[in-house]
Protein backbone atom coordinates (compact mmCIF):
# COMPACT_ATOMS: atom_id res chain seq x y z
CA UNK A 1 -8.58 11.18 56.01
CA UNK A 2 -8.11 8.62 53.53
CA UNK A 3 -5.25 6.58 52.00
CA UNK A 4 -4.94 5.64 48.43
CA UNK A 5 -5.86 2.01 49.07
CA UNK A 6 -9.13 3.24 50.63
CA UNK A 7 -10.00 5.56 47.07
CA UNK A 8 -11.01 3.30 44.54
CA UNK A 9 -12.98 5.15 42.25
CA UNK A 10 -9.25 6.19 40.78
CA UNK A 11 -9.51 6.31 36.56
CA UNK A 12 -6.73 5.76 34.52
CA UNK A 13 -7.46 7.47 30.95
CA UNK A 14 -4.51 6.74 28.65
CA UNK A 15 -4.12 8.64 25.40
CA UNK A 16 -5.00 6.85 22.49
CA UNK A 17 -1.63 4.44 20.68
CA UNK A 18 0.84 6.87 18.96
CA UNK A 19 0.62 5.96 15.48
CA UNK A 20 3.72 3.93 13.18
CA UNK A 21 6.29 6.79 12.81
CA UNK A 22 9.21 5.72 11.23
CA UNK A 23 10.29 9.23 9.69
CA UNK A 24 10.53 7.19 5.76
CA UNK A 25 13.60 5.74 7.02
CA UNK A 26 12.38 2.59 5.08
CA UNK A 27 14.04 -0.03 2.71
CA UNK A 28 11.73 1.22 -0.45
CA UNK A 29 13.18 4.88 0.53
CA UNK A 30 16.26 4.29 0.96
CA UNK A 31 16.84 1.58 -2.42
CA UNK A 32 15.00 4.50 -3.89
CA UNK A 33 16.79 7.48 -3.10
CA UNK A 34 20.33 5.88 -3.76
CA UNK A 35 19.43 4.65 -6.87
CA UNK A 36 18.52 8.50 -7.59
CA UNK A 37 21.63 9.55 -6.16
CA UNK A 38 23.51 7.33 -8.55
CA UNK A 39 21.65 8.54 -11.42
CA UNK A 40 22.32 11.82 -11.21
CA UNK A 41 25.61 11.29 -10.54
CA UNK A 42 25.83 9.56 -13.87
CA UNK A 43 24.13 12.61 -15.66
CA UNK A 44 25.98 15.27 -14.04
CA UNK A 45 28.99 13.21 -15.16
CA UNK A 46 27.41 13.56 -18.54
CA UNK A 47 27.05 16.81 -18.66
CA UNK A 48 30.72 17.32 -18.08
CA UNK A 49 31.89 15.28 -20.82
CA UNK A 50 29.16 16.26 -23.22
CA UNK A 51 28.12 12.85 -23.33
CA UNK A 52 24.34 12.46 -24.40
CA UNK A 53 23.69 8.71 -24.51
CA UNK A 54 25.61 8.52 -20.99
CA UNK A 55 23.02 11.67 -19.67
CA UNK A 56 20.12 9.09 -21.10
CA UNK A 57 21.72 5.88 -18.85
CA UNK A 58 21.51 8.40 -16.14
CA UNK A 59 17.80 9.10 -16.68
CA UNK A 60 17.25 5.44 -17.09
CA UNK A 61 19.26 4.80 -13.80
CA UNK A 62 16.80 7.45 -12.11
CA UNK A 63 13.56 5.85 -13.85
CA UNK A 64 14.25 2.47 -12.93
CA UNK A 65 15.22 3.33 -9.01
CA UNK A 66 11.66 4.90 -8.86
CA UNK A 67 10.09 2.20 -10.08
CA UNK A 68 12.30 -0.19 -7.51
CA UNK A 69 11.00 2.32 -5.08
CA UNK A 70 7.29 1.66 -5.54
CA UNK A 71 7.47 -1.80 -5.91
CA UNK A 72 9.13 -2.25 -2.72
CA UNK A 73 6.41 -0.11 -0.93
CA UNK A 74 3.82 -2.41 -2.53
CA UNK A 75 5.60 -5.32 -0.99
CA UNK A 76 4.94 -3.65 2.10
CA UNK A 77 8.53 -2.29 2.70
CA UNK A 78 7.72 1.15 2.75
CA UNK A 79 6.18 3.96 5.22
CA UNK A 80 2.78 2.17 5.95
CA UNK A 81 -0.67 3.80 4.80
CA UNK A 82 -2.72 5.41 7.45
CA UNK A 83 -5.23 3.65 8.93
CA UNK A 84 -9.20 4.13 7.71
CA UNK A 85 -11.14 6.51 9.55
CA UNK A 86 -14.14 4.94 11.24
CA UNK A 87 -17.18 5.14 9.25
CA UNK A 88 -15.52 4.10 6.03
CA UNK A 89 -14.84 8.43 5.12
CA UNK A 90 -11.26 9.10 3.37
CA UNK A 91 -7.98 8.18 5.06
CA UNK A 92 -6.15 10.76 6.84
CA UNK A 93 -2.52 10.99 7.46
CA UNK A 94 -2.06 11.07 11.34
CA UNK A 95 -1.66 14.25 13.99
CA UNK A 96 1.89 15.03 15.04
């Protein structure tokens, strides 16, 4: 009989690194989605008072959070890309 000290052709195979998962809780997403929230806010607003040039500030509001939104991914604040599959073929998002 042997002991485990004795064995030492013992493997350890680990599964590969779990890959960045943040769920898109994420500075760009968030800036992005309240400056959306406010937006519509302002149009729905405008709707009730049958204001059209406050329903266009409330487009404007939503436009310009978007933007916001992608900048601040470009800066590198947002859900990262996935990584390049080897052999230079098309990026995949990751397995969950």
């Amino acid at each position: 009989m042997t002991t485990m000290a004795e064995n030492t052709n013992e493997y350890a195979y680990l599964p590969p690194a779990a890959p960045h998962h943040n769920e898109g809780k994420t500075v760009a997403s968030w800036t992005a989605m309240a400056g959306v929230t406010v937006g519509a806010l302002i149009s729905a607003i405008a709707v009730v008072l049958a204001s059209v040039v406050l329903f266009v500030v409330g487009l404007v509001v939503i436009a310009v959070a978007l933007v916001v939104g992608l900048v601040l991914r470009r800066m590198g604040l947002g859900q990262p890309d996935p990584e390049p599959v080897a052999g230079g073929g098309p990026r995949q998002r990751p397995q969950r």
